[in-house]
C-alpha atoms as a PDB file:
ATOM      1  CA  UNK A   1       0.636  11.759  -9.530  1.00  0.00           C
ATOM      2  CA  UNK A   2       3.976  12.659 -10.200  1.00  0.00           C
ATOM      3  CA  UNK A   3       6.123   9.287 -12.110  1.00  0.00           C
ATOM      4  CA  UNK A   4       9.576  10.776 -13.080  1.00  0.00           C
ATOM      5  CA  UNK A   5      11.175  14.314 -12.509  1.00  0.00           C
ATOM      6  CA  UNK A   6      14.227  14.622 -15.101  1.00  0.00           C
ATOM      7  CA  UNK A   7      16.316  17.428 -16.131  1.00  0.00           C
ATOM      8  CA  UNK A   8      16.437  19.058 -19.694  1.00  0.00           C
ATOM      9  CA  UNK A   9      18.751  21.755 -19.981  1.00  0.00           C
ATOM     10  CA  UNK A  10      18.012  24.374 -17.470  1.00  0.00           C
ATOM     11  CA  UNK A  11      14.947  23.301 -16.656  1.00  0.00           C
ATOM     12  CA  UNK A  12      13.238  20.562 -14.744  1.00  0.00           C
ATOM     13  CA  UNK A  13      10.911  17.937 -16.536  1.00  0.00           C
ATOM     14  CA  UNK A  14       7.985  16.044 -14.126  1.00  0.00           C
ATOM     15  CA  UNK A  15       6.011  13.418 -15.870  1.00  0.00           C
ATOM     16  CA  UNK A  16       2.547  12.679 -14.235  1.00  0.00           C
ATOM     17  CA  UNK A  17       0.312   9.663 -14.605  1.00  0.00           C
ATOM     18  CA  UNK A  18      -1.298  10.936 -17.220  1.00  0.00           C
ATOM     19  CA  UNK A  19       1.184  11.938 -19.523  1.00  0.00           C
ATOM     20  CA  UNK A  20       1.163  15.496 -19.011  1.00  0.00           C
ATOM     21  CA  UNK A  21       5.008  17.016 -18.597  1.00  0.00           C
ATOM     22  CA  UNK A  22       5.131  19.994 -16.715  1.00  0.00           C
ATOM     23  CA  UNK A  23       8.686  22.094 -16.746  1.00  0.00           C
ATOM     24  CA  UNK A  24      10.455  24.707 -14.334  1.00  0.00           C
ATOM     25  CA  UNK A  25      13.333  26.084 -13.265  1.00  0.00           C
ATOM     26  CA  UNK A  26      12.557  24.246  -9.037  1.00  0.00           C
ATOM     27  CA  UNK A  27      10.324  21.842  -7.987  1.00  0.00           C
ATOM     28  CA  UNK A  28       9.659  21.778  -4.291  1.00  0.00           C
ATOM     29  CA  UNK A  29       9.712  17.577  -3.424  1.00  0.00           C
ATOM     30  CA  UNK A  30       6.007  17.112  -0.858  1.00  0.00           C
ATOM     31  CA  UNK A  31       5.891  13.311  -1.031  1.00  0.00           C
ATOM     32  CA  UNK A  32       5.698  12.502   2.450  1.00  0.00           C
ATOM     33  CA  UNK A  33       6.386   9.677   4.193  1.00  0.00           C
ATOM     34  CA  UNK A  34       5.393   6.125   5.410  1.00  0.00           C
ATOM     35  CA  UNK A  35       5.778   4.817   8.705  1.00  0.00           C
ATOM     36  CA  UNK A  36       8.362   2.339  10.044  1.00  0.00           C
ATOM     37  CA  UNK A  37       7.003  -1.283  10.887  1.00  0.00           C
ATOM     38  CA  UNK A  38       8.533  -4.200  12.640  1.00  0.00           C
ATOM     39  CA  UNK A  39       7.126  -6.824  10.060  1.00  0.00           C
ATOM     40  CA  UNK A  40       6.410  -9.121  13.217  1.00  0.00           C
ATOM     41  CA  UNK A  41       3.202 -11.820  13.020  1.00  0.00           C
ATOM     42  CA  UNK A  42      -0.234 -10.029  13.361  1.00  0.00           C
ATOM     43  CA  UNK A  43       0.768  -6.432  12.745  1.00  0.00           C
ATOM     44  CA  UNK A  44      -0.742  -5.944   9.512  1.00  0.00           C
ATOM     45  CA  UNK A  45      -4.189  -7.801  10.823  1.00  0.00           C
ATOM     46  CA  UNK A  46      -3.976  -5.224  13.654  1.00  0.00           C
ATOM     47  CA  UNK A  47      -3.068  -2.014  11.796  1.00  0.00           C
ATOM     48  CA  UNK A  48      -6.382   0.502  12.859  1.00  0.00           C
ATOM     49  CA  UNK A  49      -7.751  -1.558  15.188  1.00  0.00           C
ATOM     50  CA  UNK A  50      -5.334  -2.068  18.223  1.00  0.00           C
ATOM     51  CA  UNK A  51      -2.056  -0.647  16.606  1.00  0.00           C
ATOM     52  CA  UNK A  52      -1.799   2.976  16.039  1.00  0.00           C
ATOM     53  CA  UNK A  53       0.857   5.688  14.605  1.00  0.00           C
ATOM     54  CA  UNK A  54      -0.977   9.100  15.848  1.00  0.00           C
ATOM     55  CA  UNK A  55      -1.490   9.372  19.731  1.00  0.00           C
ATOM     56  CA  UNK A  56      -3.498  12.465  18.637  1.00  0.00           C
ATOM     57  CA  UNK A  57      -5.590  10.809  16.052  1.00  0.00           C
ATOM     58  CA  UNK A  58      -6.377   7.783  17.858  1.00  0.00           C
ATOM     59  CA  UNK A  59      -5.346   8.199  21.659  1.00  0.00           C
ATOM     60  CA  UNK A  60      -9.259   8.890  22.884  1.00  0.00           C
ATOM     61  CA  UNK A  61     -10.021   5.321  22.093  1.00  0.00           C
ATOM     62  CA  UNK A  62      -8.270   4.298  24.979  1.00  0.00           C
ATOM     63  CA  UNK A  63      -9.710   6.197  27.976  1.00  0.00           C
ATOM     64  CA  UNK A  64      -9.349   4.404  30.870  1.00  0.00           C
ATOM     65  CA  UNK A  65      -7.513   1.373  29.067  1.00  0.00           C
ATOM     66  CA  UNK A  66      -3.785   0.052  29.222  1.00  0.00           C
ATOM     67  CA  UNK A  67      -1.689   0.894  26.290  1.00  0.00           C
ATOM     68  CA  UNK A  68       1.930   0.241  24.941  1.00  0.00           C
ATOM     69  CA  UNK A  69       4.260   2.661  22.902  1.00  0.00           C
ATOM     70  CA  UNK A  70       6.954   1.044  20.948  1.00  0.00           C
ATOM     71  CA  UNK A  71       9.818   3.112  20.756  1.00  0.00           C
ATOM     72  CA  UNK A  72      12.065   4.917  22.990  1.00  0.00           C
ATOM     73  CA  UNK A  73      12.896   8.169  20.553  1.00  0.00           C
ATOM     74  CA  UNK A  74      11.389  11.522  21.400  1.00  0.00           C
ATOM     75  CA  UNK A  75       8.163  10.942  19.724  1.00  0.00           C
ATOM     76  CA  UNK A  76       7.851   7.900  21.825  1.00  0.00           C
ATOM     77  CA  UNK A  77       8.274   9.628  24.988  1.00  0.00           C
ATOM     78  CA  UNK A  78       6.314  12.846  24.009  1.00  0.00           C
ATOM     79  CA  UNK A  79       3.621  10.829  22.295  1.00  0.00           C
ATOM     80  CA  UNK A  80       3.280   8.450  25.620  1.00  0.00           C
ATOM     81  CA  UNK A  81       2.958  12.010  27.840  1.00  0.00           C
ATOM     82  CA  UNK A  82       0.357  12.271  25.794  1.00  0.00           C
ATOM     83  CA  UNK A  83      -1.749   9.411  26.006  1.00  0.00           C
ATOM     84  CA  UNK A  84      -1.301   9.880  29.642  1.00  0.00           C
ATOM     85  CA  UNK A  85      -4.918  11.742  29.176  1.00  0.00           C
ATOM     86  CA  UNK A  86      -6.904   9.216  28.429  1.00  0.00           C
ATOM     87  CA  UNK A  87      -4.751   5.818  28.898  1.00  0.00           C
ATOM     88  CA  UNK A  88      -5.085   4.851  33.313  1.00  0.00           C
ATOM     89  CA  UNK A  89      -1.582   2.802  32.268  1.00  0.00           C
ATOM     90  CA  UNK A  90       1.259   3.855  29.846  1.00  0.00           C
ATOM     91  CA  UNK A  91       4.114   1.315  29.423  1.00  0.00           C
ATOM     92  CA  UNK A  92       7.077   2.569  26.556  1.00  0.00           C
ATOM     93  CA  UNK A  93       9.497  -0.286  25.173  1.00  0.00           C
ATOM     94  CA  UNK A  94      12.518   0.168  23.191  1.00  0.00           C
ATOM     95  CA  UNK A  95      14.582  -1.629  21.715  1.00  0.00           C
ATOM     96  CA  UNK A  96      18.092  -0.805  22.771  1.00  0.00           C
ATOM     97  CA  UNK A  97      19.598  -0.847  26.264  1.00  0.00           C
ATOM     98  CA  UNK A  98      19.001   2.752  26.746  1.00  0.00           C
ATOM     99  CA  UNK A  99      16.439   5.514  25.725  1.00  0.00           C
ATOM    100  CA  UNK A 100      17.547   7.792  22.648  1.00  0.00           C
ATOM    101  CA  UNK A 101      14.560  10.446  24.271  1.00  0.00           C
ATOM    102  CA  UNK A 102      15.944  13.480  25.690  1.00  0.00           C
ATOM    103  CA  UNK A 103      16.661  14.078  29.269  1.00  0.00           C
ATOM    104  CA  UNK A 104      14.207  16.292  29.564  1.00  0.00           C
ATOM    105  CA  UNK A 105      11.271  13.239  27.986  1.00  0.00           C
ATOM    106  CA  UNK A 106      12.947  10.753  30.233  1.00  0.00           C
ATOM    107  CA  UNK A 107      12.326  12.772  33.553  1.00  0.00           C
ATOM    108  CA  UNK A 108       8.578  13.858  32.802  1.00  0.00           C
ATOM    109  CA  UNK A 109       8.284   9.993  32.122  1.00  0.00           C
ATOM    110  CA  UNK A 110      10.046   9.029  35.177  1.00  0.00           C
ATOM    111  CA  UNK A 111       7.514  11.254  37.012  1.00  0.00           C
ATOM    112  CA  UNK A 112       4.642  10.111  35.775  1.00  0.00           C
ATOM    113  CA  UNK A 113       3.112   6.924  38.450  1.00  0.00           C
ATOM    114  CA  UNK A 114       0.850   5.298  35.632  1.00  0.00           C
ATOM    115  CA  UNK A 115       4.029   5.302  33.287  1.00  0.00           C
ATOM    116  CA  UNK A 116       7.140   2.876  32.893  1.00  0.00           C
ATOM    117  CA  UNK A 117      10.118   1.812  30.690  1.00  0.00           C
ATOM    118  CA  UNK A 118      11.108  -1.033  29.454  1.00  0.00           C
ATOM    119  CA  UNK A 119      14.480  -1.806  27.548  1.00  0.00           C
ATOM    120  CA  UNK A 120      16.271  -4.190  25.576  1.00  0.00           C
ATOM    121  CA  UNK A 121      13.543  -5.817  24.570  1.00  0.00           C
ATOM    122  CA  UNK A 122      12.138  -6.684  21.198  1.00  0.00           C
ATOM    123  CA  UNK A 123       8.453  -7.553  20.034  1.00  0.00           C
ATOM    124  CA  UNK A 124       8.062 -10.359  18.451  1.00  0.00           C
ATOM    125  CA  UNK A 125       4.822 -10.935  17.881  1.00  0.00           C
ATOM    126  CA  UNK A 126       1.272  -8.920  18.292  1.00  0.00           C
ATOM    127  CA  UNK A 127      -0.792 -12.111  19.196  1.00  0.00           C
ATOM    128  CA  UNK A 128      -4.211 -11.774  17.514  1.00  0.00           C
ATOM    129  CA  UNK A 129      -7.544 -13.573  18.631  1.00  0.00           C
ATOM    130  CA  UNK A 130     -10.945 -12.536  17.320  1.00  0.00           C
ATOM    131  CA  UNK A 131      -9.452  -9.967  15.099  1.00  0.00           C
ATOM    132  CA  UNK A 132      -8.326  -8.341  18.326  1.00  0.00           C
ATOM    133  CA  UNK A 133      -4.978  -7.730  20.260  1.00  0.00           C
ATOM    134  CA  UNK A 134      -4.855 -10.893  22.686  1.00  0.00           C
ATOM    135  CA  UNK A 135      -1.238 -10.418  23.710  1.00  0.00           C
ATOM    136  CA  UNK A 136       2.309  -8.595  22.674  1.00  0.00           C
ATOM    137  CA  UNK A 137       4.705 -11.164  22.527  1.00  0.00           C
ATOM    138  CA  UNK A 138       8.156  -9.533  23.767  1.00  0.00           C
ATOM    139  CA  UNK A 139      11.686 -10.985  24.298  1.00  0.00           C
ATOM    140  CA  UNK A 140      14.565  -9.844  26.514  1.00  0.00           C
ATOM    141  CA  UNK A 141      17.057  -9.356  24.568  1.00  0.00           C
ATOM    142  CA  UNK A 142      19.984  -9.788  27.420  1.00  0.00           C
ATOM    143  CA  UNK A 143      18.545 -13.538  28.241  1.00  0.00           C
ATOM    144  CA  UNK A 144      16.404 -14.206  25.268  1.00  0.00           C
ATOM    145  CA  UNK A 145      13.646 -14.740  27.795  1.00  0.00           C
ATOM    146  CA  UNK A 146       9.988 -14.629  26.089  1.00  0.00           C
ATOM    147  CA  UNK A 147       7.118 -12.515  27.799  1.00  0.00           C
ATOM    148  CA  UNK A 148       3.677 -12.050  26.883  1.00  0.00           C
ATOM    149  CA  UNK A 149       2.146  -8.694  27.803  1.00  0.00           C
ATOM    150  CA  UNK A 150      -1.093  -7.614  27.732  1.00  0.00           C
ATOM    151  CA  UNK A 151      -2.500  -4.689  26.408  1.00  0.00           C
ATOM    152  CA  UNK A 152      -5.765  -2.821  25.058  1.00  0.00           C
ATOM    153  CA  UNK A 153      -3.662  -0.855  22.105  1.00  0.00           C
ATOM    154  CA  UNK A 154      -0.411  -0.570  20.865  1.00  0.00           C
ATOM    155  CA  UNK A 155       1.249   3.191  19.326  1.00  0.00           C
ATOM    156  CA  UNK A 156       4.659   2.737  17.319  1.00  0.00           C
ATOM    157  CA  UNK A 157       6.904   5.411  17.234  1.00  0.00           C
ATOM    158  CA  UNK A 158      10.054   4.086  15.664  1.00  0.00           C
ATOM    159  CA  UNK A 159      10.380   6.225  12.412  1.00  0.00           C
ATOM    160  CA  UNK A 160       9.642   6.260   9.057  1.00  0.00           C
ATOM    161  CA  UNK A 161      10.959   6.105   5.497  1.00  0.00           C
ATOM    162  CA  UNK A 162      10.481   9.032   3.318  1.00  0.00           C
ATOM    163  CA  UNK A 163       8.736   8.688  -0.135  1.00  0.00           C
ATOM    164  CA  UNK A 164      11.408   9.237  -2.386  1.00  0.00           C
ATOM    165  CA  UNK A 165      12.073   6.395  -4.240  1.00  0.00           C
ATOM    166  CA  UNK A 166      12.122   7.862  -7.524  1.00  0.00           C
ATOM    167  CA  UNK A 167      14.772  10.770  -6.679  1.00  0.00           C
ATOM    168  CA  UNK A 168      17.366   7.726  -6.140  1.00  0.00           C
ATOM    169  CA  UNK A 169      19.847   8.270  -9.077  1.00  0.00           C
ATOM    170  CA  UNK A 170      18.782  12.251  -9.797  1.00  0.00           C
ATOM    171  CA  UNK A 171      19.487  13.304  -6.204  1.00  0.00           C
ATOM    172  CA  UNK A 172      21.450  12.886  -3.543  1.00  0.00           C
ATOM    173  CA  UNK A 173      19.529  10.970  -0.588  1.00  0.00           C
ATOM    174  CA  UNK A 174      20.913  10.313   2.898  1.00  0.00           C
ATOM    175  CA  UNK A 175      21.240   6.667   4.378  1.00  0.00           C
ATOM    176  CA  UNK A 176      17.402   6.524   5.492  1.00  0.00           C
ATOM    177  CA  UNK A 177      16.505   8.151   1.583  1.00  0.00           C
ATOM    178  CA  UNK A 178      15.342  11.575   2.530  1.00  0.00           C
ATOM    179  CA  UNK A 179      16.524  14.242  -0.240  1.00  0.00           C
ATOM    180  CA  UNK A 180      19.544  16.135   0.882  1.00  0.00           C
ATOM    181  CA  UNK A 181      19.115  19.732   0.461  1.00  0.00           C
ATOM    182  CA  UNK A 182      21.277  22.486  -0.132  1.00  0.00           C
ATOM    183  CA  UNK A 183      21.548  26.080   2.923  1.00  0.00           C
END
């Protein structure tokens, strides 16, 4: 693994694990990225069990079962299309007041019978029982009123962070910390 990329005169220093140093005159930046949590009360217990990142990955599970999809961004509403295969019932909730999907994703939802939207509302809490999903705690955020849904699996689609913490300082990063990049 890759510690520490530094320059030394024209050319570009990375330090791995191991000691090595490798130089060049580019290095091309692959690190990936992690994705965004709500750091609510039983997500981590439920991580690969009832809450999932990949529709496509994990969507089979739930044929013929009731899921939730966090997030009201494109991928929410093209990743909820999508579990439309297998899921009998669909539900999206985001966050803010209105979706931030395009027009286009908000009318195939709209279309779609075993599909709705919910918004303004936050989760609070992923109620676990039995090392399963019991309930998804969610509150209105217009009258603070608490609701406890029920669902089979939950898919977040509400970003990520990029894995470029040790660029900070050598490059320039945007607000989120992805590496800007030149044309």
């Amino acid at each position: 693994d890759v510690v520490s990329v530094d320059r030394d005169g024209q050319y570009l220093c990375a330090r791995t694990t191991d000691g090595s140093e490798y130089g060049a005159k580019a290095a091309l930046l692959a690190t990936g990225a992690r994705y965004r949590r709500l750091g609510i009360p039983g997500e981590d217990d439920l991580i690969g069990v009832n809450v999932h990142f990949c529709a496509t990955c994990d969507g089979a599970l739930y044929k013929g079962k009731k899921v939730l999809v966090i997030g009201g961004g494109n991928s929410g509403f093209e990743e909820g299309l999508f579990l439309t295969k297998f899921a009998t019932r669909v539900d999206i909730v985001e966050f803010s007041p209105q979706a931030k999907a395009s027009k286009i994703l908000q009318d195939k939802v709209a279309e779609k019978e075993n599909m709705s939207v919910t918004f303004n509302h936050a989760i609070k809490e992923l109620r676990v029982k039995n090392g399963k999903l019991d309930a998804v705690i969610a509150e209105d955020r217009a009258t603070g009123e608490r609701k406890e849904w029920q669902y089979d699996g939950v898919f977040m689609f509400i970003g990520f962070f990029p894995n470029s913490e040790f660029a900070k300082g050598k490059a320039d990063v945007d607000q989120w910390g992805a590496v800007l990049t030149d044309k």
